[in-house]
N, C-alpha and C. Protein backbone atom coordinates (compact mmCIF):
# COMPACT_ATOMS: atom_id res chain seq x y z
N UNK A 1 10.38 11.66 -8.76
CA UNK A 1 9.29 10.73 -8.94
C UNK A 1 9.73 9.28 -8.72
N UNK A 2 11.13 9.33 -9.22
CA UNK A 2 11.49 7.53 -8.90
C UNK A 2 11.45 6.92 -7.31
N UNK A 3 11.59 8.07 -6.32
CA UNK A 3 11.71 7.28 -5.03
C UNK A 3 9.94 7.54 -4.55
N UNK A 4 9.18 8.03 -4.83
CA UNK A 4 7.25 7.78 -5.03
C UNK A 4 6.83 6.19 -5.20
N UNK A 5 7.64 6.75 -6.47
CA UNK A 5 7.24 4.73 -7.28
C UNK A 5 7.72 3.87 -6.12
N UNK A 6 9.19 3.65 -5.69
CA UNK A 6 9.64 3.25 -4.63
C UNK A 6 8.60 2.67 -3.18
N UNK A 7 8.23 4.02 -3.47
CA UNK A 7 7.06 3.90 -2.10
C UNK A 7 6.23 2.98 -2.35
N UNK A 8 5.39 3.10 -3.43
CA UNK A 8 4.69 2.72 -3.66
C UNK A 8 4.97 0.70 -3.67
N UNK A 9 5.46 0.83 -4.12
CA UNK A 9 5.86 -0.97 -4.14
C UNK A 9 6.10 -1.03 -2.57
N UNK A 10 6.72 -0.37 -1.78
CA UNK A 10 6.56 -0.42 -0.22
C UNK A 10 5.56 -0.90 0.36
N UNK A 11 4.49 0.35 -0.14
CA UNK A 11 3.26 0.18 0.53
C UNK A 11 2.53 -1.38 0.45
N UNK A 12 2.33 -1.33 -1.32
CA UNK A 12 1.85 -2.50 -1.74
C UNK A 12 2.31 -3.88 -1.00
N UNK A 13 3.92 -3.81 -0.86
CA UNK A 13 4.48 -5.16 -0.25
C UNK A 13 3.88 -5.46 1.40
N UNK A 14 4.08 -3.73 2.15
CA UNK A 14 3.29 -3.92 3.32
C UNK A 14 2.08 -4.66 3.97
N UNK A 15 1.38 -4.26 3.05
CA UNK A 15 -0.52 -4.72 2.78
C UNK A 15 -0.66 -6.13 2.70
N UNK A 16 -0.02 -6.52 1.24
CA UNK A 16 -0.43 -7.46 1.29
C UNK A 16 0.46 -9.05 2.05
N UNK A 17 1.70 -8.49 2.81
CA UNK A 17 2.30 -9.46 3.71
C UNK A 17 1.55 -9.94 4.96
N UNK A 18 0.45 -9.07 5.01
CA UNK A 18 -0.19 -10.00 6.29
C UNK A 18 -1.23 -10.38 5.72
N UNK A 19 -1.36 -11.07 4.35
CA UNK A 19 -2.53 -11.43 4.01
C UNK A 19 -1.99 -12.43 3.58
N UNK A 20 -0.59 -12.76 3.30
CA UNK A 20 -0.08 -13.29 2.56
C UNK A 20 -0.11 -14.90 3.13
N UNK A 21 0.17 -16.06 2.55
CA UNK A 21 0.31 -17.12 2.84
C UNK A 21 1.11 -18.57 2.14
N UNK A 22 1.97 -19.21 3.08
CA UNK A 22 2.56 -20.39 2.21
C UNK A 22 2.32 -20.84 0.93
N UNK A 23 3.08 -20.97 0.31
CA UNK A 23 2.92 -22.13 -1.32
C UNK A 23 2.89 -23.30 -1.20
N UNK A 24 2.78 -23.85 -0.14
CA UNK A 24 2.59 -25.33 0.27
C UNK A 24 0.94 -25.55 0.88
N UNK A 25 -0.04 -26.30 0.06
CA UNK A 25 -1.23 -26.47 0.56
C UNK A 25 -0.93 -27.33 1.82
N UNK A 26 -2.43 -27.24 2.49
CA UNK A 26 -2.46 -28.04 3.77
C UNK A 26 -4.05 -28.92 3.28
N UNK A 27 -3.80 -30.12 3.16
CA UNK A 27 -5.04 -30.68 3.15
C UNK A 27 -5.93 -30.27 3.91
N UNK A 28 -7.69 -30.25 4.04
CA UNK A 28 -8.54 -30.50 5.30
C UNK A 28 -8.83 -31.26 5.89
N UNK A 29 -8.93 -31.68 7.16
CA UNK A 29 -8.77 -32.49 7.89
C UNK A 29 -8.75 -32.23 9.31
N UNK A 30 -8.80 -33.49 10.19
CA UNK A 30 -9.14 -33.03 11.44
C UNK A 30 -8.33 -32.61 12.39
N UNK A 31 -6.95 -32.34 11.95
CA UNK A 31 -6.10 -32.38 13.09
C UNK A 31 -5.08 -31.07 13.06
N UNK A 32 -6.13 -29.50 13.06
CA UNK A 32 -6.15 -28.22 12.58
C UNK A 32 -4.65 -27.99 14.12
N UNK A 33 -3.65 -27.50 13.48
CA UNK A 33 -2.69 -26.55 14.61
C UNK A 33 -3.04 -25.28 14.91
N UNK A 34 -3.93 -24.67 14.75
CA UNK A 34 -4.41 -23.30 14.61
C UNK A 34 -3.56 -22.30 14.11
N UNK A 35 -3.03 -22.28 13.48
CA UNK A 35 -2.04 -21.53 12.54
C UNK A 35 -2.17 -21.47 11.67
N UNK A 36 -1.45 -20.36 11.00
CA UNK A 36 -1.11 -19.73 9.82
C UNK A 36 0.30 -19.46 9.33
N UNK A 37 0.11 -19.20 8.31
CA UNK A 37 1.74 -19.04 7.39
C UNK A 37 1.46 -17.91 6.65
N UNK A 38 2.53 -17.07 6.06
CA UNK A 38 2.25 -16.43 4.82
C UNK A 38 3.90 -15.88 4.35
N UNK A 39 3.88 -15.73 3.34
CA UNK A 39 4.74 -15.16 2.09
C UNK A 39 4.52 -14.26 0.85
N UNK A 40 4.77 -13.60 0.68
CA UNK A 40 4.60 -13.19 -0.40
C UNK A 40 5.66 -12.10 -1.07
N UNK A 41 5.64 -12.42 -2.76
CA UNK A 41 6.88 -11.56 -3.15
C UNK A 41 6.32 -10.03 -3.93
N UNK A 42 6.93 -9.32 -3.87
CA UNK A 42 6.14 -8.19 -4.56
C UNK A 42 7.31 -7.07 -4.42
N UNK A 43 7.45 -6.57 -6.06
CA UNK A 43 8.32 -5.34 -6.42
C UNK A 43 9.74 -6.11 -6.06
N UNK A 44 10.02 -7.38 -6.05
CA UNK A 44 10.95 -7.86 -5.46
C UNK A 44 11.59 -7.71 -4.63
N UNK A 45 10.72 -7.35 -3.46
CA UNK A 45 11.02 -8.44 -1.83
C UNK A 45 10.07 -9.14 -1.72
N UNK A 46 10.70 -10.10 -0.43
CA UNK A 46 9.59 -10.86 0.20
C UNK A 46 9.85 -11.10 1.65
N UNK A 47 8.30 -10.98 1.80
CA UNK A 47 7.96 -11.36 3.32
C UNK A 47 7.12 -12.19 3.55
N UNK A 48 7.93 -12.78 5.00
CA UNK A 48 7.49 -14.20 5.23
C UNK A 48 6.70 -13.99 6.75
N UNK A 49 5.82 -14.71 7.10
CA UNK A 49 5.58 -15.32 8.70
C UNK A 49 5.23 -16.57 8.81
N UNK A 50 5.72 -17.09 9.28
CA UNK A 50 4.54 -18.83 9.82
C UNK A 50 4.47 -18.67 11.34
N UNK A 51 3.55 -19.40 11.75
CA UNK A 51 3.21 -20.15 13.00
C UNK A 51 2.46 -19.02 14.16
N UNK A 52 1.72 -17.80 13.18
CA UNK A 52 0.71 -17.12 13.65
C UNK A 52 -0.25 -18.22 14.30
N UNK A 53 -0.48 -17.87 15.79
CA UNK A 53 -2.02 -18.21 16.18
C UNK A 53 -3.45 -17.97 15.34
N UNK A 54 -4.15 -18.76 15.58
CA UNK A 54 -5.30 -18.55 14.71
C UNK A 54 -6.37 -18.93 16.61
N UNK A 55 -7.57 -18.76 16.02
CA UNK A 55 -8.30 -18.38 17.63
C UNK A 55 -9.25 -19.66 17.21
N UNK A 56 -9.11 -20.28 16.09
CA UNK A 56 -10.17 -21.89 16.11
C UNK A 56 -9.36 -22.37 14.19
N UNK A 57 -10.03 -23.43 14.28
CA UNK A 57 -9.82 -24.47 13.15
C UNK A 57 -10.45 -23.58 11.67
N UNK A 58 -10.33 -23.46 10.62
CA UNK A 58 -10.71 -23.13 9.67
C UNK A 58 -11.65 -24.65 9.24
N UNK A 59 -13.19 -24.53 8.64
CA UNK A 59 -13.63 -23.40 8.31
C UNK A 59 -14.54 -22.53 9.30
N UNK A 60 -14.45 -22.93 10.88
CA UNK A 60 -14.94 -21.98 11.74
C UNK A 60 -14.47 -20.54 11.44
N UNK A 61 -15.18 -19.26 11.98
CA UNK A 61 -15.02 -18.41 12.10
C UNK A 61 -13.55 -18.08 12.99
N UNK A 62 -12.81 -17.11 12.52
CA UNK A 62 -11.18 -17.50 13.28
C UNK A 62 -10.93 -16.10 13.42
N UNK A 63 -10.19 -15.49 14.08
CA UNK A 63 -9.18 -14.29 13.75
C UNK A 63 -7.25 -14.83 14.46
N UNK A 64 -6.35 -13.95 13.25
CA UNK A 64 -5.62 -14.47 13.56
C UNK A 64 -4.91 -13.37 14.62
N UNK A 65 -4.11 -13.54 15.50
CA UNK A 65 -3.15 -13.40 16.52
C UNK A 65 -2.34 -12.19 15.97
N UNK A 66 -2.62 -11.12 16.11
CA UNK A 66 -1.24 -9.99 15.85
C UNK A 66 -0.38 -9.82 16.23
N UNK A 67 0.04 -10.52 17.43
CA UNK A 67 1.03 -10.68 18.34
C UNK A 67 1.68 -11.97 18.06
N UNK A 68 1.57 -12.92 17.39
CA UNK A 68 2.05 -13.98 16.99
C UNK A 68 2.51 -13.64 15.47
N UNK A 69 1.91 -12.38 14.38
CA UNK A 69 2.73 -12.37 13.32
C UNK A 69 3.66 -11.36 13.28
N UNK A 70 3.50 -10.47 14.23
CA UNK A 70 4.48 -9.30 14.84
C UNK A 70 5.65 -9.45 15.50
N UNK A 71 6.82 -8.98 15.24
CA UNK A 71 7.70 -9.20 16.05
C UNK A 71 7.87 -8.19 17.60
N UNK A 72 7.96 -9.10 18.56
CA UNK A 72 8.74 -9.91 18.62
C UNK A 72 7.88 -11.44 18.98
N UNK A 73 7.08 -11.43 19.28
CA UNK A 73 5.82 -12.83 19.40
C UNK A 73 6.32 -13.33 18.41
N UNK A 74 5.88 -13.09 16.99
CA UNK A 74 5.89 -13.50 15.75
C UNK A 74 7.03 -13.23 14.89
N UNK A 75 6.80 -13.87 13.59
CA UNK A 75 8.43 -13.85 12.89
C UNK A 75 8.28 -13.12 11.66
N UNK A 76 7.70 -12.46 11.51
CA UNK A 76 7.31 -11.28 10.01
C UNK A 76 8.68 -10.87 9.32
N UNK A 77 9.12 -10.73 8.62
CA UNK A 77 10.11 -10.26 8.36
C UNK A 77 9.94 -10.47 6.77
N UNK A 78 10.82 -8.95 6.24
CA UNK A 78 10.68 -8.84 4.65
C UNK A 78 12.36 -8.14 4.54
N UNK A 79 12.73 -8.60 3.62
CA UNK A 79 13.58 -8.29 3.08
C UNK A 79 14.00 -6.91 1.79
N UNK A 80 14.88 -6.77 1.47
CA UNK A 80 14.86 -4.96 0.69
C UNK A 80 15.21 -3.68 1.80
N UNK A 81 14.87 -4.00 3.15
CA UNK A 81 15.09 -3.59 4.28
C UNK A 81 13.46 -2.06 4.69
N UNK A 82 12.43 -3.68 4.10
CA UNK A 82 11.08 -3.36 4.59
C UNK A 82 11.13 -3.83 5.90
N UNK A 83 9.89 -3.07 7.01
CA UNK A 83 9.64 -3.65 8.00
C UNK A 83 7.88 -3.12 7.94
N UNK A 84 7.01 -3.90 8.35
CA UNK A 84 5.76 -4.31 8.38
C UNK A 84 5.17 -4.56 9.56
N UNK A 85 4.25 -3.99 9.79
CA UNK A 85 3.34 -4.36 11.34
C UNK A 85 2.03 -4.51 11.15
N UNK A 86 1.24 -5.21 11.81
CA UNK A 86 -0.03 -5.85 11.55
C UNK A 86 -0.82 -4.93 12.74
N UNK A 87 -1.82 -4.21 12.72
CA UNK A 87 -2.20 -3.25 13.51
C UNK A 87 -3.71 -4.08 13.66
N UNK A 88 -4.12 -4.83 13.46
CA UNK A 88 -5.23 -5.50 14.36
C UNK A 88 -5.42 -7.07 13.85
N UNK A 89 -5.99 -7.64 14.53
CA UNK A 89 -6.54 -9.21 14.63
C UNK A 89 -7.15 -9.38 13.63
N UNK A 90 -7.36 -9.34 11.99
CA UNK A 90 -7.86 -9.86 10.80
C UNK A 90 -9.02 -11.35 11.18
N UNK A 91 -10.42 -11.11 11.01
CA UNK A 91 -11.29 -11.87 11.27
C UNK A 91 -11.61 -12.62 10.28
N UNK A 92 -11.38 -13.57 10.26
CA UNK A 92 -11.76 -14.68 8.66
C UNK A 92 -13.39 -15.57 8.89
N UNK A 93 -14.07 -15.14 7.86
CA UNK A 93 -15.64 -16.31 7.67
C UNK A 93 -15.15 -17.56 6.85
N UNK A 94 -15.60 -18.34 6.45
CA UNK A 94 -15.32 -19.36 5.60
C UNK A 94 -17.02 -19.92 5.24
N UNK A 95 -16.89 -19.90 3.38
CA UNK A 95 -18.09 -20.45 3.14
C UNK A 95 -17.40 -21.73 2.34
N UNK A 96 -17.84 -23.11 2.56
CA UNK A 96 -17.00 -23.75 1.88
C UNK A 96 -18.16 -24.29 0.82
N UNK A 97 -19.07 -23.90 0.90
CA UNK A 97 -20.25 -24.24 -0.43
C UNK A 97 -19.51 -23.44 -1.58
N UNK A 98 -19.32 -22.14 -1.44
CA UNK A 98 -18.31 -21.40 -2.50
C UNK A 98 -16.81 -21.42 -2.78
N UNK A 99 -16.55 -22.58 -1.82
CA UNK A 99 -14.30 -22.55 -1.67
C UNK A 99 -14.34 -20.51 -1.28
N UNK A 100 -14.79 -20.18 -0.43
CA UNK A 100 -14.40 -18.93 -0.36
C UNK A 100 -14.15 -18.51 0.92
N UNK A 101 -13.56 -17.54 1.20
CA UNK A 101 -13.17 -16.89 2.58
C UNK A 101 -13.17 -15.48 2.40
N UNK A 102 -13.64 -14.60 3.86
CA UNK A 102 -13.62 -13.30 3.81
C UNK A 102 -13.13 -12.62 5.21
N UNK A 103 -12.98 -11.59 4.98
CA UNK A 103 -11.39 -10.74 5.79
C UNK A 103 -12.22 -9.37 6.34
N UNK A 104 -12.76 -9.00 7.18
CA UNK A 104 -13.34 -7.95 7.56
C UNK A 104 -12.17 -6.83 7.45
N UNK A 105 -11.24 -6.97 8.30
CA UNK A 105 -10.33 -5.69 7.87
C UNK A 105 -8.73 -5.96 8.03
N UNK A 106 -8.24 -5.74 7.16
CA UNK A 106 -6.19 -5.73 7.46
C UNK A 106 -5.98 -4.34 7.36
N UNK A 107 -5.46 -4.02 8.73
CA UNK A 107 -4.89 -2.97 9.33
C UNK A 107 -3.34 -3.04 9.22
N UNK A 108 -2.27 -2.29 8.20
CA UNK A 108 -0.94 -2.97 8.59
C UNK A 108 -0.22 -1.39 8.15
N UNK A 109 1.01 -1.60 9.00
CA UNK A 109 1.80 -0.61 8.25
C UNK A 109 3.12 -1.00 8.00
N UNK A 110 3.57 -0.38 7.24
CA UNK A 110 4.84 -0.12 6.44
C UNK A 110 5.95 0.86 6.06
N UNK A 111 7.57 0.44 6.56
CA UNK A 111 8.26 1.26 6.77
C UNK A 111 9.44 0.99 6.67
N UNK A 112 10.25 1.91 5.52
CA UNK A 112 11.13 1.74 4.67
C UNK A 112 12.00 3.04 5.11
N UNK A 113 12.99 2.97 5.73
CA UNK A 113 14.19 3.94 6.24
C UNK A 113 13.40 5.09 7.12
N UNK A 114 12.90 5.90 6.64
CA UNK A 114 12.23 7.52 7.69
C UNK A 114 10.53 7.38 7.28
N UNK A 115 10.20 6.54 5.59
CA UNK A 115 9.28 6.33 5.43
C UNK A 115 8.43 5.91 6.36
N UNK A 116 6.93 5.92 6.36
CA UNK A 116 6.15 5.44 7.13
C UNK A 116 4.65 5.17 6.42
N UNK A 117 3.93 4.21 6.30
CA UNK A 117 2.66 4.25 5.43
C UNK A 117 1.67 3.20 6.25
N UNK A 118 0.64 3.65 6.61
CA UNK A 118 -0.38 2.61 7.13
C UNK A 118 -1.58 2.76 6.54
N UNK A 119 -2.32 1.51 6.04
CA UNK A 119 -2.83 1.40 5.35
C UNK A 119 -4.34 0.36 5.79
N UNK A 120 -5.64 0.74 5.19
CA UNK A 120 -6.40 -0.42 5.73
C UNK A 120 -7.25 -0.64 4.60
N UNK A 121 -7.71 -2.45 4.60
CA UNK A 121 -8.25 -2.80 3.24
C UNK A 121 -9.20 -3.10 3.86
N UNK A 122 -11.12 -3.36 3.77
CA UNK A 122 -12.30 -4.04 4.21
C UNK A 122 -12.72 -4.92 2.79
N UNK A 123 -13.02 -5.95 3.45
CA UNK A 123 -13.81 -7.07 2.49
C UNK A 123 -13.33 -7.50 1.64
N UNK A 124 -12.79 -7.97 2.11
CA UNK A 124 -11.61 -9.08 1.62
C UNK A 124 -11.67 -10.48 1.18
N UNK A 125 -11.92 -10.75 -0.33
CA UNK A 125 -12.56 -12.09 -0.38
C UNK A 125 -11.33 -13.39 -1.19
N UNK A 126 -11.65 -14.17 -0.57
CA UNK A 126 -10.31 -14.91 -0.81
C UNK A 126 -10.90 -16.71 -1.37
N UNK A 127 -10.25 -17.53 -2.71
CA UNK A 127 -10.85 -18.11 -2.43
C UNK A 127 -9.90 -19.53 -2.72
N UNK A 128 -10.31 -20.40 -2.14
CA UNK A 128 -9.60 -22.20 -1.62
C UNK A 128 -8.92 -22.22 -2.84
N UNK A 129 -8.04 -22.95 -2.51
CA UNK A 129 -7.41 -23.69 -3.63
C UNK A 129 -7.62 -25.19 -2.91
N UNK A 130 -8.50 -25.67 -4.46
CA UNK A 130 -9.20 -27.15 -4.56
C UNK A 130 -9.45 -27.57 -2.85
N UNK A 131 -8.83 -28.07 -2.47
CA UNK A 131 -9.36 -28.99 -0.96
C UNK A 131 -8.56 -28.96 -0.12
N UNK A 132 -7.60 -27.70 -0.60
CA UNK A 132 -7.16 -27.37 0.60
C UNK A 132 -7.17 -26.16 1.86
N UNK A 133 -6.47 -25.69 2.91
CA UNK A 133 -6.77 -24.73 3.44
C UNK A 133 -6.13 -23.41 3.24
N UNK A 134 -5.68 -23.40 2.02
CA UNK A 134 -4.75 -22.17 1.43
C UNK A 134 -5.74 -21.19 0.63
N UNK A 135 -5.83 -19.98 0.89
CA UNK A 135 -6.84 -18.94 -0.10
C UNK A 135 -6.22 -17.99 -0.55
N UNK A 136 -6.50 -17.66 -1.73
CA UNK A 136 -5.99 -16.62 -2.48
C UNK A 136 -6.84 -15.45 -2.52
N UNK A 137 -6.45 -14.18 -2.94
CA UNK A 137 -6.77 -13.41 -2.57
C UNK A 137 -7.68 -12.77 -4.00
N UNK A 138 -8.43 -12.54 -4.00
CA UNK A 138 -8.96 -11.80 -5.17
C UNK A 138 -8.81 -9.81 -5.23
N UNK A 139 -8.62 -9.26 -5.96
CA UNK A 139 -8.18 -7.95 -6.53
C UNK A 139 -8.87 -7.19 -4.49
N UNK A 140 -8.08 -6.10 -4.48
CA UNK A 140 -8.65 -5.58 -3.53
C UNK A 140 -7.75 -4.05 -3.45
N UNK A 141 -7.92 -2.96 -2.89
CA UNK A 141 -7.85 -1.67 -2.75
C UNK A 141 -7.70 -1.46 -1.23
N UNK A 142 -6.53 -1.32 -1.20
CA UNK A 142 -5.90 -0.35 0.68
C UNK A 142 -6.21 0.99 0.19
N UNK A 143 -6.52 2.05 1.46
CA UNK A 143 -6.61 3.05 1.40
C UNK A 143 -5.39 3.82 2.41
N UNK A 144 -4.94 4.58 2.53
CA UNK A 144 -4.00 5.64 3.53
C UNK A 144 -4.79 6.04 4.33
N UNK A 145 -4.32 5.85 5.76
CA UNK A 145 -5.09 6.18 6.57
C UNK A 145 -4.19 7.17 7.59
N UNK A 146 -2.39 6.87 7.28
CA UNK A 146 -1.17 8.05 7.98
C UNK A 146 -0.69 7.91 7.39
N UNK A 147 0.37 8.65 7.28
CA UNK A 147 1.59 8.34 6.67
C UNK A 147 2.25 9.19 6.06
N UNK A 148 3.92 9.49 5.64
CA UNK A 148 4.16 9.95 4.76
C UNK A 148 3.38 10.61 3.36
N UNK A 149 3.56 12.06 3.18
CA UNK A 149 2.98 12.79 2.04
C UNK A 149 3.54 11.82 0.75
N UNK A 150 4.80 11.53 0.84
CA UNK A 150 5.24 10.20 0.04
C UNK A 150 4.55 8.77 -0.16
N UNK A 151 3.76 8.75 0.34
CA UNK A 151 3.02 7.25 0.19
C UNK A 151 1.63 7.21 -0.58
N UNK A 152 1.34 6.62 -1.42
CA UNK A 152 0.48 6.78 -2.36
C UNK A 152 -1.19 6.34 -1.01
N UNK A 153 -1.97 7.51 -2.04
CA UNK A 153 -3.28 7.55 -1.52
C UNK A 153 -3.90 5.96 -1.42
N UNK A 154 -3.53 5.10 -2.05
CA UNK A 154 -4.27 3.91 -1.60
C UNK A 154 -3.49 2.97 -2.82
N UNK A 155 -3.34 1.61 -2.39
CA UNK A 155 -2.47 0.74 -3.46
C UNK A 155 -3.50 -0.74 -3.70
N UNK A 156 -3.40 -1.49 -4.94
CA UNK A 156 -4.13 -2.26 -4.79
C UNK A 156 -3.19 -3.57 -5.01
N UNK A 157 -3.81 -4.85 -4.81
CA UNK A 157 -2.95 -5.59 -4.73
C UNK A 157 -3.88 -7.07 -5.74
N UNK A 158 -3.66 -6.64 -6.72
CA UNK A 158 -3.88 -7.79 -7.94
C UNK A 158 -4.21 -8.99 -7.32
N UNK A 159 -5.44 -9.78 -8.10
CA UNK A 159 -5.95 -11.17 -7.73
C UNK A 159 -4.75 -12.15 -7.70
N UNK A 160 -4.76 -12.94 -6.43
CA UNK A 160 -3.60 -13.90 -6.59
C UNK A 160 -2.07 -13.37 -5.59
N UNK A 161 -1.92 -11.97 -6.10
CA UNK A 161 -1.04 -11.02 -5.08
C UNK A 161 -0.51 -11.27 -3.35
N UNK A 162 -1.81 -12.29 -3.22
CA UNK A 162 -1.47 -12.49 -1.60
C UNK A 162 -2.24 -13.80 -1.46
N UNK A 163 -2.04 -14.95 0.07
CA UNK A 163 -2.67 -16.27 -0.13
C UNK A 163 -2.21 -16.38 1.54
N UNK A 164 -3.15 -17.04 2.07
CA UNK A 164 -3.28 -17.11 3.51
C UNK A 164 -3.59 -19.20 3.71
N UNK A 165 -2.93 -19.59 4.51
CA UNK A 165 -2.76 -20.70 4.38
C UNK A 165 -3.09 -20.99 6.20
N UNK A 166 -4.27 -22.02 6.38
CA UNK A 166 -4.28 -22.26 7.83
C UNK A 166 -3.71 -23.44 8.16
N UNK A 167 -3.48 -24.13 8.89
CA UNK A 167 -3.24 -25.43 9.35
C UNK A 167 -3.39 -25.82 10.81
């Protein structure tokens, strides 16, 4: 049962690394790089990306670049000797009457020595921190969609758990 649990913090770290985002806010303002950042620590590793493409300025409608947070385009990388892949273009809305943002779908998988787990979350609501372009993630549920009999049927990833930062 101890290498399950194992998994399981796998999975979880998987998921929510491409949702994940810098601890450094970015004011709003007019002079958007179309990018993204993210980090996040969980079960103690962490994985990082910056300088994902984004396809317009936040708070326009955006999706970001899978090929820019994927290696080799992009610089994803997690440590513990996780590796993580982003399996489609994550589409972001932005309502800024509510400081909120939403995520149609993160497609990602995750893979830890022979392990293998892919996972997909819908509706995804995330919301500003104060005035800037950084969002946090509110409570949300991945489901298994392949993977290892070892990888838990679906993992969730606690409010706050993940934060997506544009600039």
């Amino acid at each position: 049962m101890r290498h399950i649990s194992r998994y399981t913090g796998i999975a979880a770290l998987t998921l929510a690394t491409v949702v994940a985002g810098t601890v450094t806010a970015t004011a709003i303002g007019p002079t958007a790089e179309l990018k993204a950042d993210g980090v996040i620590v969980v079960a103690g590793s962490t994985c990082t990306w910056t300088g994902a493409n984004t396809s317009a300025a936040a708070p326009s409608a955006l999706s970001v670049d899978r090929a820019t947070v994927n290696r080799p385009g992009g610089n994803l990388a997690c440590d513990g000797g996780i590796t993580a892949t982003l399996n489609n273009n994550p589409a972001f809305t932005f309502d800024d009457a509510t400081a909120t943002a939403r995520t149609d779908l993160i497609d990602i998988t995750g893979q830890q020595s022979f392990i293998s787990c892919r996972y997909r979350a819908t509706s995804l609501v995330w919301d500003r921190d104060g005035t800037t372009r950084r969002y946090v993630n509110r409570a949300f549920t991945a489901t298994r969609t392949s993977g290892s009999f070892l990888c838990p049927a679906s993992v969730t990833t606690a409010a706050g758990g993940a934060s997506v930062t544009f600039r």
